[in-house]
N, C-alpha and C. Protein backbone atom coordinates (compact mmCIF):
# COMPACT_ATOMS: atom_id res chain seq x y z
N UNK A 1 285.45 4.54 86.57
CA UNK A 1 284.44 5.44 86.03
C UNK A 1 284.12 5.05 84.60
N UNK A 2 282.86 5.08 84.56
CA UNK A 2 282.66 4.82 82.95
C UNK A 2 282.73 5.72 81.81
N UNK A 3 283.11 5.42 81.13
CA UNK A 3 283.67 7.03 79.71
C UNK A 3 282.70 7.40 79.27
N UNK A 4 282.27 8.61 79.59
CA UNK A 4 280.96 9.53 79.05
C UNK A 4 280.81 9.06 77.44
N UNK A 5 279.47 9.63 77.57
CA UNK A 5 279.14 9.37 76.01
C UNK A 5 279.36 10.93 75.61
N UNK A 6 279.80 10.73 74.16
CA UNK A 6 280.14 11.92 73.25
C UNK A 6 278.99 12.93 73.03
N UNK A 7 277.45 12.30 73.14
CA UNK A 7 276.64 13.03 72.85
C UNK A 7 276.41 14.31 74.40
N UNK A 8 277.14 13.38 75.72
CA UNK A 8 276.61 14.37 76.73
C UNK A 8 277.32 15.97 76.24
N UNK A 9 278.61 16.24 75.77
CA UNK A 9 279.00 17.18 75.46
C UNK A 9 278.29 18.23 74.50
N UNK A 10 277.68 17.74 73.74
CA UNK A 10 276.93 18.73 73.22
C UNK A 10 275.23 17.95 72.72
N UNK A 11 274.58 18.51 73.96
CA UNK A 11 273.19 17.91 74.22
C UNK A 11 272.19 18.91 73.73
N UNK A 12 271.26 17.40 72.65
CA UNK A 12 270.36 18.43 72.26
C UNK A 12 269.03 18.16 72.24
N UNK A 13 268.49 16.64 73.26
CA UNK A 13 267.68 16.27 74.08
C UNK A 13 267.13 16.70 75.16
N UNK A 14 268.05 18.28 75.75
CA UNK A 14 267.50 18.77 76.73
C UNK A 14 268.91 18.59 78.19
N UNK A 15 268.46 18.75 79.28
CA UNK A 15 269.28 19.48 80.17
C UNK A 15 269.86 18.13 80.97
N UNK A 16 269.64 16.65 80.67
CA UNK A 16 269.82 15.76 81.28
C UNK A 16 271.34 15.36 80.91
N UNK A 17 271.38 15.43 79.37
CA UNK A 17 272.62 15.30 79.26
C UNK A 17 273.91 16.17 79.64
N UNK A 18 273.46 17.53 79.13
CA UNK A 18 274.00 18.60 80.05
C UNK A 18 274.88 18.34 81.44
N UNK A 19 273.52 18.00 82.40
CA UNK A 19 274.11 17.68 84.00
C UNK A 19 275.19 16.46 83.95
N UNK A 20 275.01 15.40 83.03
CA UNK A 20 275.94 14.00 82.93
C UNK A 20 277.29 14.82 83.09
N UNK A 21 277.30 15.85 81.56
CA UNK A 21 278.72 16.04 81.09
C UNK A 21 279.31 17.33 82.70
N UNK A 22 278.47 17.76 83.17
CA UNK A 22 278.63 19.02 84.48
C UNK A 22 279.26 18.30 85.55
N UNK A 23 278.69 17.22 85.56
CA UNK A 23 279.08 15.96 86.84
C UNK A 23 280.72 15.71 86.45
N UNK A 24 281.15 15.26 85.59
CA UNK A 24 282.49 14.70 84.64
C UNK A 24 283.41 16.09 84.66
N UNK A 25 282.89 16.92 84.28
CA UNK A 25 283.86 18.20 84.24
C UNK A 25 283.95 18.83 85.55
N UNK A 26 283.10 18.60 86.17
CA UNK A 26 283.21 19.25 87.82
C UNK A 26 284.54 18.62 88.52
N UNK A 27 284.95 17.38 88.39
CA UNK A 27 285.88 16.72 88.63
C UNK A 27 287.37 16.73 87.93
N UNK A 28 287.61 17.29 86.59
CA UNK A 28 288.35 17.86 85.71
C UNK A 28 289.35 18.82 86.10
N UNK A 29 290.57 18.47 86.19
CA UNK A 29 291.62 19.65 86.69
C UNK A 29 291.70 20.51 85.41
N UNK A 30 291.23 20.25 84.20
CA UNK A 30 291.82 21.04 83.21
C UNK A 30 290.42 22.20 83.00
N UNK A 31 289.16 22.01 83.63
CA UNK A 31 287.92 22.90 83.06
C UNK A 31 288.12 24.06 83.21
N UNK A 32 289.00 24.65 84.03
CA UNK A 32 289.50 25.89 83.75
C UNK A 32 289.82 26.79 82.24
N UNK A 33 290.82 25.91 82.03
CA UNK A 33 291.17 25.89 80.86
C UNK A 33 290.51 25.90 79.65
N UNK A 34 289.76 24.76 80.08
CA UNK A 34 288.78 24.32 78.91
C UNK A 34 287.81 25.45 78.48
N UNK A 35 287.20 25.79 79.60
CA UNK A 35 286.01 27.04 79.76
C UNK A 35 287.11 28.29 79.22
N UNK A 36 288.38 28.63 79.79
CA UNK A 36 289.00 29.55 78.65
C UNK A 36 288.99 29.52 77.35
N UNK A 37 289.23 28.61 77.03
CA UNK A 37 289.15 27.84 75.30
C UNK A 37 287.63 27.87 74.74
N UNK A 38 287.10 27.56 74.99
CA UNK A 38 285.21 27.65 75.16
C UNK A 38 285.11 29.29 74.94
N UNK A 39 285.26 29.93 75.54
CA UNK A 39 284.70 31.30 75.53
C UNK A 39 285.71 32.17 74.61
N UNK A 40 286.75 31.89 74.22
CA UNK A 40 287.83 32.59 73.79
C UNK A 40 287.11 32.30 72.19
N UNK A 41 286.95 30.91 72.03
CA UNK A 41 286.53 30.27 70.61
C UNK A 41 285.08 30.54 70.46
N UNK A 42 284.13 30.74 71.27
CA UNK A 42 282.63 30.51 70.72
C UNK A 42 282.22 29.08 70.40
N UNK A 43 282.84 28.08 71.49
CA UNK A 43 282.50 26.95 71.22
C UNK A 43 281.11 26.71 71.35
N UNK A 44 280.46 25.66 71.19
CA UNK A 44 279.01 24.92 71.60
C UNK A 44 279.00 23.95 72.35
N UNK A 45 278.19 23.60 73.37
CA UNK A 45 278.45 22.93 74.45
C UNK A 45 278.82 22.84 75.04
N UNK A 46 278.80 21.99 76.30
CA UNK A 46 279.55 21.62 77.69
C UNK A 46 281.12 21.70 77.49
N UNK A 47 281.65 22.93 77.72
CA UNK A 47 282.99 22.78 78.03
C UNK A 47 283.42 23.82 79.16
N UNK A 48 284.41 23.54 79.94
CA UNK A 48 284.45 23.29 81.48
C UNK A 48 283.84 23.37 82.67
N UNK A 49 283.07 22.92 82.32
CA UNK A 49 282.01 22.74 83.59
C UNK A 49 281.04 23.80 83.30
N UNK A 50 280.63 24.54 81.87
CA UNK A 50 279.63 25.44 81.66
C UNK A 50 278.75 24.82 80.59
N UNK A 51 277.43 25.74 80.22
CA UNK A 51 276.92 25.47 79.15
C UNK A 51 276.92 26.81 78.20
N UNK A 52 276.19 26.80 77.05
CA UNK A 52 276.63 27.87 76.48
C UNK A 52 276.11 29.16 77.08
N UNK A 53 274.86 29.04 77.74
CA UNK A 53 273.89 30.28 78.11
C UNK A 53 274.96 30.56 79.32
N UNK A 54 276.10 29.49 80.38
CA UNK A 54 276.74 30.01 81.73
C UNK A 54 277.67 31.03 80.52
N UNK A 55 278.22 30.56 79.36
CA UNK A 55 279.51 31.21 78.80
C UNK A 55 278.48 32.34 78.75
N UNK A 56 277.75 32.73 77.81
CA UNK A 56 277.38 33.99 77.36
C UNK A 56 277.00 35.18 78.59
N UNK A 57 276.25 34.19 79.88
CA UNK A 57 276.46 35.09 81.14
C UNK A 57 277.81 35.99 81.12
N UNK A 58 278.85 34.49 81.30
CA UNK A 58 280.39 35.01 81.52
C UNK A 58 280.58 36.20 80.60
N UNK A 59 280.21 36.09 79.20
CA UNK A 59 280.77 36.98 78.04
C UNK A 59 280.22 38.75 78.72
N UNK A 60 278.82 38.29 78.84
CA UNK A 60 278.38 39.59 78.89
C UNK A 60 278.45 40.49 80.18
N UNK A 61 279.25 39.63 81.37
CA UNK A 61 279.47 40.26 82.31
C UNK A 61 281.23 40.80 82.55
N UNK A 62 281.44 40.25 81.60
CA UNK A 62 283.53 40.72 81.47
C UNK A 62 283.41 42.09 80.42
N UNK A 63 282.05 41.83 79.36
CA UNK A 63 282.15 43.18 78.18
C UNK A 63 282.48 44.30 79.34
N UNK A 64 282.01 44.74 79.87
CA UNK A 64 282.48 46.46 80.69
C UNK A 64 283.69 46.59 81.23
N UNK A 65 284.25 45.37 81.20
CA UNK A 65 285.75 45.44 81.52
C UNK A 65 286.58 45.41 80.18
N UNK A 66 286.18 44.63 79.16
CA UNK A 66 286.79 45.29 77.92
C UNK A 66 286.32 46.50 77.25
N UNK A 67 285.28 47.32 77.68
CA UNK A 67 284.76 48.63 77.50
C UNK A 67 285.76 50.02 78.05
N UNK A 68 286.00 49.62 79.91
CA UNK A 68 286.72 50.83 80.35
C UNK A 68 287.60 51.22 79.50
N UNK A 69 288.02 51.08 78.72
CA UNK A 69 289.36 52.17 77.96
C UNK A 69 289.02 52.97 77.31
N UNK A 70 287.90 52.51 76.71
CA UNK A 70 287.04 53.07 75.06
C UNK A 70 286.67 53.99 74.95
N UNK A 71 286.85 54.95 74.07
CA UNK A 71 286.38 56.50 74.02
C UNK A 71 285.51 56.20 72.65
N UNK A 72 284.15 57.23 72.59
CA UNK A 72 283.56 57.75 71.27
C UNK A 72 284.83 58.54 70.40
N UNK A 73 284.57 58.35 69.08
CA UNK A 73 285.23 58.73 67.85
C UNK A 73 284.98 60.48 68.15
N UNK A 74 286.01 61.10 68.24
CA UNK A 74 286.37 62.78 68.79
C UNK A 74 286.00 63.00 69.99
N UNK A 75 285.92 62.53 71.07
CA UNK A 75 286.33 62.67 72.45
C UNK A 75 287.28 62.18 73.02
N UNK A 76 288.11 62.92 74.14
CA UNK A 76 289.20 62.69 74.65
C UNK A 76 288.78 61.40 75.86
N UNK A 77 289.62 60.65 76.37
CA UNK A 77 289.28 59.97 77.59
C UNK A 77 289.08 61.00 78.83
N UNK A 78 287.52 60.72 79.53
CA UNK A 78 287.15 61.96 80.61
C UNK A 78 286.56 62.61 79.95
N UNK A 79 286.02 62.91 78.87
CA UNK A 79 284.95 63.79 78.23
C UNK A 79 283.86 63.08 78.03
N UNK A 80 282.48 63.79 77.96
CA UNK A 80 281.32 63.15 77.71
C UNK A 80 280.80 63.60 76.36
N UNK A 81 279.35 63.26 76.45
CA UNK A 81 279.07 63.68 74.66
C UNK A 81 277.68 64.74 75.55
């Protein structure tokens, strides 16, 4: 296999390089990981097999699961406003 170029990881020519680095990480035992590290950090670019707009999907569809606990400031949990 030939060693990606550094620029596919964070592409800013548009979506071609993108797919290079998607192809390379699709194959990656660690993109799991990686995409944990990526979203945990607010990285930029292709890291594990996402781009930033898949992370921010990811971000904004886990927020209501870091929401359920949360109460407004003087309500009990089970009370409304």
């Amino acid at each position: 296999m030939r060693h990606p170029h550094p620029d596919w990881w964070f592409p800013e020519r548009g979506q071609d390089d993108a797919d290079k680095a998607l192809r390379v990480c699709a194959s990656c035992p660690l993109r799991f990981m990686c995409r944990e590290y990526a979203l945990t950090w607010h990285e930029e670019g292709v890291w594990g097999g996402t781009t930033d707009c898949d992370r921010e999907e990811l971000r904004l569809i886990a927020r209501p699961l870091d929401w359920a606990g949360m109460t407004l400031p003087g309500l009990e949990l089970g009370e409304t406003a």
